[in-house]
Protein backbone atom coordinates (compact mmCIF):
# COMPACT_ATOMS: atom_id res chain seq x y z
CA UNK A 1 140.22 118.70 90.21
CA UNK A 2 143.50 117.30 90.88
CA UNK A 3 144.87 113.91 87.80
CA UNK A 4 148.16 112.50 88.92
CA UNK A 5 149.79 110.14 86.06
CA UNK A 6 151.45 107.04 87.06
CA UNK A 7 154.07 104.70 84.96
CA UNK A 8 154.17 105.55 81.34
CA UNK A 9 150.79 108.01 81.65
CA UNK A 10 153.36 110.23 83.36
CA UNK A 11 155.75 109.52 80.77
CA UNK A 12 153.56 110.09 77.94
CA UNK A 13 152.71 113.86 79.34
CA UNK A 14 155.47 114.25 81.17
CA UNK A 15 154.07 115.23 83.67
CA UNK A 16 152.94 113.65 87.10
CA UNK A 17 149.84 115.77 88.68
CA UNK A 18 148.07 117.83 86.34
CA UNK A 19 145.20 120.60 87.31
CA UNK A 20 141.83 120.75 85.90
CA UNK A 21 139.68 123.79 86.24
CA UNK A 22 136.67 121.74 86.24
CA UNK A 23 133.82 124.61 86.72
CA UNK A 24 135.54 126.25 83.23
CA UNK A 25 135.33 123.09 81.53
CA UNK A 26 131.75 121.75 82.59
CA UNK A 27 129.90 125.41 82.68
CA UNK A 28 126.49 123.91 83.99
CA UNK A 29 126.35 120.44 82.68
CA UNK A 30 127.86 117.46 84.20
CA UNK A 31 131.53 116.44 83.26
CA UNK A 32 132.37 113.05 83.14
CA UNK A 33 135.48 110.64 83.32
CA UNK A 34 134.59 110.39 79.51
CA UNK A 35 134.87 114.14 78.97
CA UNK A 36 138.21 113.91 80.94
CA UNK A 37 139.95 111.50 78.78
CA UNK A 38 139.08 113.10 75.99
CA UNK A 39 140.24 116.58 77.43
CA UNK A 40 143.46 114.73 78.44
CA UNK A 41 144.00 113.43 74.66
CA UNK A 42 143.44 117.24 73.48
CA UNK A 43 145.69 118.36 76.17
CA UNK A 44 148.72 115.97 75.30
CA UNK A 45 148.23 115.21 72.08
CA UNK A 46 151.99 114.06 71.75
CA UNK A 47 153.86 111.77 73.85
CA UNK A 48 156.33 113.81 76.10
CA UNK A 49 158.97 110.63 75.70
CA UNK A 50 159.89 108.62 72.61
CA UNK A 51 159.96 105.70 73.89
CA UNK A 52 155.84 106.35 75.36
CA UNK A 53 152.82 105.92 73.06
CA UNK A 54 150.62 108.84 72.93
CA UNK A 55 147.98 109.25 76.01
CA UNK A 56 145.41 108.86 73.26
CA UNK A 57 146.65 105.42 72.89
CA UNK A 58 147.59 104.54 76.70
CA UNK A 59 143.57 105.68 77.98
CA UNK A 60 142.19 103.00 76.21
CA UNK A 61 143.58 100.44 78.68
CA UNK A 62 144.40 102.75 81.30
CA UNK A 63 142.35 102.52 85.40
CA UNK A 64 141.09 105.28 86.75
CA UNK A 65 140.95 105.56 90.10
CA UNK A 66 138.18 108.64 91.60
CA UNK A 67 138.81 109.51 95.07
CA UNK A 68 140.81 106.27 95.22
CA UNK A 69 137.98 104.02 93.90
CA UNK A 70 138.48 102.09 90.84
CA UNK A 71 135.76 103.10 88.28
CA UNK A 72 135.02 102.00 85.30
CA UNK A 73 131.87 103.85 84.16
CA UNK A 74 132.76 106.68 81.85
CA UNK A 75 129.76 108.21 82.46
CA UNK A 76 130.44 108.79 86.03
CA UNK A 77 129.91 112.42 86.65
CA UNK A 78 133.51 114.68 88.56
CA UNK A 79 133.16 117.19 91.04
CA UNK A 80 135.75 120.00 91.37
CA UNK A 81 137.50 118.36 94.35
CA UNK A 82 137.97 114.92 92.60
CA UNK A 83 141.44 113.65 92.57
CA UNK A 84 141.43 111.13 89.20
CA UNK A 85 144.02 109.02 89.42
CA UNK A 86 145.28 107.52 85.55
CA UNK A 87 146.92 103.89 85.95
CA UNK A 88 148.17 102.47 82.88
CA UNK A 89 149.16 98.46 82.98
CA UNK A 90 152.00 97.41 85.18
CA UNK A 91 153.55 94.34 83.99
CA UNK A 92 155.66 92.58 87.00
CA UNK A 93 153.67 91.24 89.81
């Protein structure tokens, strides 16, 4: 599974596309956008920039995008060819 960072999610990993071996993370059961934030937090438990909050702060009002759908439901089960998409606010119009 491909995540790609936009805006200050990229800042605060500094990073813009990160891969996610999701069949190592999940074993059997299903892994969820839930399970993925929280990996992410674990995974960039800093913020690459100081002038970024920490991801951990950022996900809770961050869109996700799967597949280029918006979803909301944390609960919604990934699949190893998934391409999450993390959208934190834009201000601006």
């Amino acid at each position: 599974m491909d995540v790609r960072f936009f805006a200050a999610a990229a800042a605060a990993t500094g990073v813009e596309e990160q891969a996610v071996d999701l069949a190592a993370l999940a074993g059997t059961a299903p892994f969820t956008l839930g399970d993925l934030s929280k990996f992410l937090v674990e995974s960039f438990p800093v913020s690459a920039s100081s002038s970024t909050p920490p991801l951990s702060e950022l996900l809770t009002r961050c869109s996700f995008l799967v597949n280029e759908v918006s979803q909301r439901n944390l609960a919604t089960a990934l699949a190893p060819d998934d391409v999450v998409d993390v959208l934190p606010p834009f201000a601006g119009g």
